[in-house]
Protein backbone atom coordinates (compact mmCIF):
# COMPACT_ATOMS: atom_id res chain seq x y z
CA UNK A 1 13.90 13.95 -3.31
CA UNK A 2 13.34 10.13 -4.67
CA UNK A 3 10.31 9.07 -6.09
CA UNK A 4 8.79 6.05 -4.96
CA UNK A 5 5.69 5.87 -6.85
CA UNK A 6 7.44 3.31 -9.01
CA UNK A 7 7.29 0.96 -5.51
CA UNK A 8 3.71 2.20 -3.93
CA UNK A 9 2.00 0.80 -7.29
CA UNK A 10 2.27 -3.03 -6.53
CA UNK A 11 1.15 -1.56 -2.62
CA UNK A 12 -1.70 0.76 -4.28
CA UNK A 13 -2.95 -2.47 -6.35
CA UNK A 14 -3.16 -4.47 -3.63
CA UNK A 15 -5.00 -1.88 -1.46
CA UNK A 16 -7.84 -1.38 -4.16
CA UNK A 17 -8.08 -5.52 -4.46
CA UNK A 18 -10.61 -6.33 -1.93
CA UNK A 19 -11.37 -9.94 -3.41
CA UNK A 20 -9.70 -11.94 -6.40
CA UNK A 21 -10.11 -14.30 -8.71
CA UNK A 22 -10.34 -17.40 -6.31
CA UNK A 23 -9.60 -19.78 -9.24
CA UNK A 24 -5.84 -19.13 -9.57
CA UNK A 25 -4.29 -20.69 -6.96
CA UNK A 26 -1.74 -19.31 -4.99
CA UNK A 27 1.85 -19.28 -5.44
CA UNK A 28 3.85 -21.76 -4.11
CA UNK A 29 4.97 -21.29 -0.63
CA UNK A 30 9.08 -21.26 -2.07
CA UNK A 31 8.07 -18.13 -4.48
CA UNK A 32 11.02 -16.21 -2.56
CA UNK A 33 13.33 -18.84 -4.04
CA UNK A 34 12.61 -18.35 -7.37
CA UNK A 35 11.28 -14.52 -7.51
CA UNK A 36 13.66 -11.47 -6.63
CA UNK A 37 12.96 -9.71 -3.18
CA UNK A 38 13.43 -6.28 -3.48
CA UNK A 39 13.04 -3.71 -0.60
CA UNK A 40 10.91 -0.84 -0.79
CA UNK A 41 12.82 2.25 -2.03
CA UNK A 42 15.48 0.13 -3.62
CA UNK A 43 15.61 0.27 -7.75
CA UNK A 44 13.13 -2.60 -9.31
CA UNK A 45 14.54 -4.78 -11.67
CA UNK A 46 14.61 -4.38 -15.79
CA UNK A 47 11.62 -7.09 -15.82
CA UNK A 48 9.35 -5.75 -13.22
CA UNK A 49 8.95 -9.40 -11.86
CA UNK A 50 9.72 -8.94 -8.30
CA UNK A 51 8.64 -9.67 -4.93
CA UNK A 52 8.37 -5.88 -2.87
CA UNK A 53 9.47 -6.49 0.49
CA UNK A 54 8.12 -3.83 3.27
CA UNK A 55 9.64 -4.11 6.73
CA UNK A 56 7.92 -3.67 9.59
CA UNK A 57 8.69 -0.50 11.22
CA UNK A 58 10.44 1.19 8.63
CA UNK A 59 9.45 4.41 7.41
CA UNK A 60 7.94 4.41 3.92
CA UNK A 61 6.32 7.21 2.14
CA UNK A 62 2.77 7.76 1.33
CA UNK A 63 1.75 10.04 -1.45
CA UNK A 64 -1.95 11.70 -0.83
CA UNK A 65 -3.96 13.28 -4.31
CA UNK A 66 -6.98 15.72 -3.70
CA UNK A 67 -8.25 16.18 -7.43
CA UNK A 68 -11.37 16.32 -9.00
CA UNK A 69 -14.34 18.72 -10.45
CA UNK A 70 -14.83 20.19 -7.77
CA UNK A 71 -11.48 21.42 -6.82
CA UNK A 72 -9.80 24.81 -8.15
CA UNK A 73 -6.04 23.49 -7.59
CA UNK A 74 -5.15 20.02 -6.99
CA UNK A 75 -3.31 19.12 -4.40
CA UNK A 76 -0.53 16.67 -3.54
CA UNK A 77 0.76 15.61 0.38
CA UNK A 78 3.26 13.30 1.34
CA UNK A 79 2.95 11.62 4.70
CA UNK A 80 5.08 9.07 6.05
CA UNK A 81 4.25 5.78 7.82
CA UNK A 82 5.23 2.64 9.10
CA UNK A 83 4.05 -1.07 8.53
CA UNK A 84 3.48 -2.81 12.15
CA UNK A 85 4.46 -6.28 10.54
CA UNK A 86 6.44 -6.90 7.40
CA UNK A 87 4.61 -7.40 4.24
CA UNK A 88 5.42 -8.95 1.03
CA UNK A 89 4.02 -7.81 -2.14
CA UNK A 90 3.63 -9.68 -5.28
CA UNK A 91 1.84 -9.01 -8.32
CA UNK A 92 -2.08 -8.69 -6.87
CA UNK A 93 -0.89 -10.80 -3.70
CA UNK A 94 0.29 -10.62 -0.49
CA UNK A 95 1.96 -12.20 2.91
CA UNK A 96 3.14 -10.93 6.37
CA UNK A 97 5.45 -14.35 6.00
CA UNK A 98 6.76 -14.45 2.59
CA UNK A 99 4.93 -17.99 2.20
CA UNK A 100 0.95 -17.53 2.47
CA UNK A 101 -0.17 -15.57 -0.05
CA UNK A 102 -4.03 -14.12 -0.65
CA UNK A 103 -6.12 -12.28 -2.98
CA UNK A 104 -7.86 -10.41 0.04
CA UNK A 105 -4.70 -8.33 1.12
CA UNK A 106 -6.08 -5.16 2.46
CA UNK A 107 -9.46 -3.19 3.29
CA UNK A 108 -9.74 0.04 3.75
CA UNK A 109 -11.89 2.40 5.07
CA UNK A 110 -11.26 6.39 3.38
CA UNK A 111 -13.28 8.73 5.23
CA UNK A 112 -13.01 13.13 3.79
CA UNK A 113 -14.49 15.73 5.69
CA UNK A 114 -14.30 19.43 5.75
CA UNK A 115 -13.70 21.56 9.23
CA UNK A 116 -13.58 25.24 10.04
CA UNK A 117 -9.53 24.38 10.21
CA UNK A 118 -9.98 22.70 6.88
CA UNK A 119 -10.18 19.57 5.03
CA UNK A 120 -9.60 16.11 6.88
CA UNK A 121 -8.76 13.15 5.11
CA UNK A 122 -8.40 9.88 7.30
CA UNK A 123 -7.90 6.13 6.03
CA UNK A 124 -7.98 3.50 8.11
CA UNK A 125 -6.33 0.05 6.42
CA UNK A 126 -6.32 -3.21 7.59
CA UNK A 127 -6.06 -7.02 7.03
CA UNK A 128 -9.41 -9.21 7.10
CA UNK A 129 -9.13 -11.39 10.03
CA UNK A 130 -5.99 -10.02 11.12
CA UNK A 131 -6.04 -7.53 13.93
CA UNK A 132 -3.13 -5.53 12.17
CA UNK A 133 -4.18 -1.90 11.44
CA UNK A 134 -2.37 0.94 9.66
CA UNK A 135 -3.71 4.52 10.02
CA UNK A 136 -2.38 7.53 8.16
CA UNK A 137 -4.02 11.23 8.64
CA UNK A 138 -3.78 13.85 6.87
CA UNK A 139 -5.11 17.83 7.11
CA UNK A 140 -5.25 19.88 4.49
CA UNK A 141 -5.10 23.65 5.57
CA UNK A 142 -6.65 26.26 3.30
């Protein structure tokens, strides 16, 4: 089975930036021009100086970690999920257009509970001022 951890890192980043540095400015609306797009799942380039382009509506995985001190045996889950609207990923920024780019890309709301069917991990992400949502669920049977 492929890994794509390489490609969910730039995604992951972006997820745990909730605010930036608001002193950079952004990059120029023709970054696409000058920066390779490359799809999610395809190989990166040498460099790592890309642009990752997710499509909306195609299915990308999501890999899930339970770890910590208080857990015996970690486990791992992979879920699958898909984007409602294309998104562009590059460096700590990100678009739905390829040509706006912010520091604020995603928040995200984790919620982990524990049921008499097991655990229950739910994450609700989204855009600020966008009414774009993306939900992934997960259950963890004992």
């Amino acid at each position: 089975m492929r890994s794509y951890a390489p490609y969910l890192a730039p995604m992951i980043l972006s997820f745990a930036l909730l605010g930036g540095c608001s002193s950079m400015g952004n990059p120029p609306e023709d970054l696409i021009k000058h920066i390779p797009l490359i799809e999610i799942g395809k190989p990166e380039p040498a460099d790592k100086n890309y642009i990752l382009y997710i499509p909306g509506g195609k299915t990308i995985p999501v890999q899930l970690a339970v770890k910590g001190p208080l857990v015996v045996n970690p486990g791992e889950a992979t879920t699958r999920i898909q984007l409602t609207r294309s998104l562009y990923l590059y460096k700590e920024w990100s678009s739905l257009d390829g040509r706006n780019w912010t520091h604020q890309a995603f928040q995200g709301r984790p919620s982990i509970g524990l049921a008499p069917q097991g655990g229950i991990v739910d994450i609700v992400v989204n855009r600020p001022n966008l009414m774009v949502q993306v939900e992934a669920k997960v259950e963890v049977e004992y």
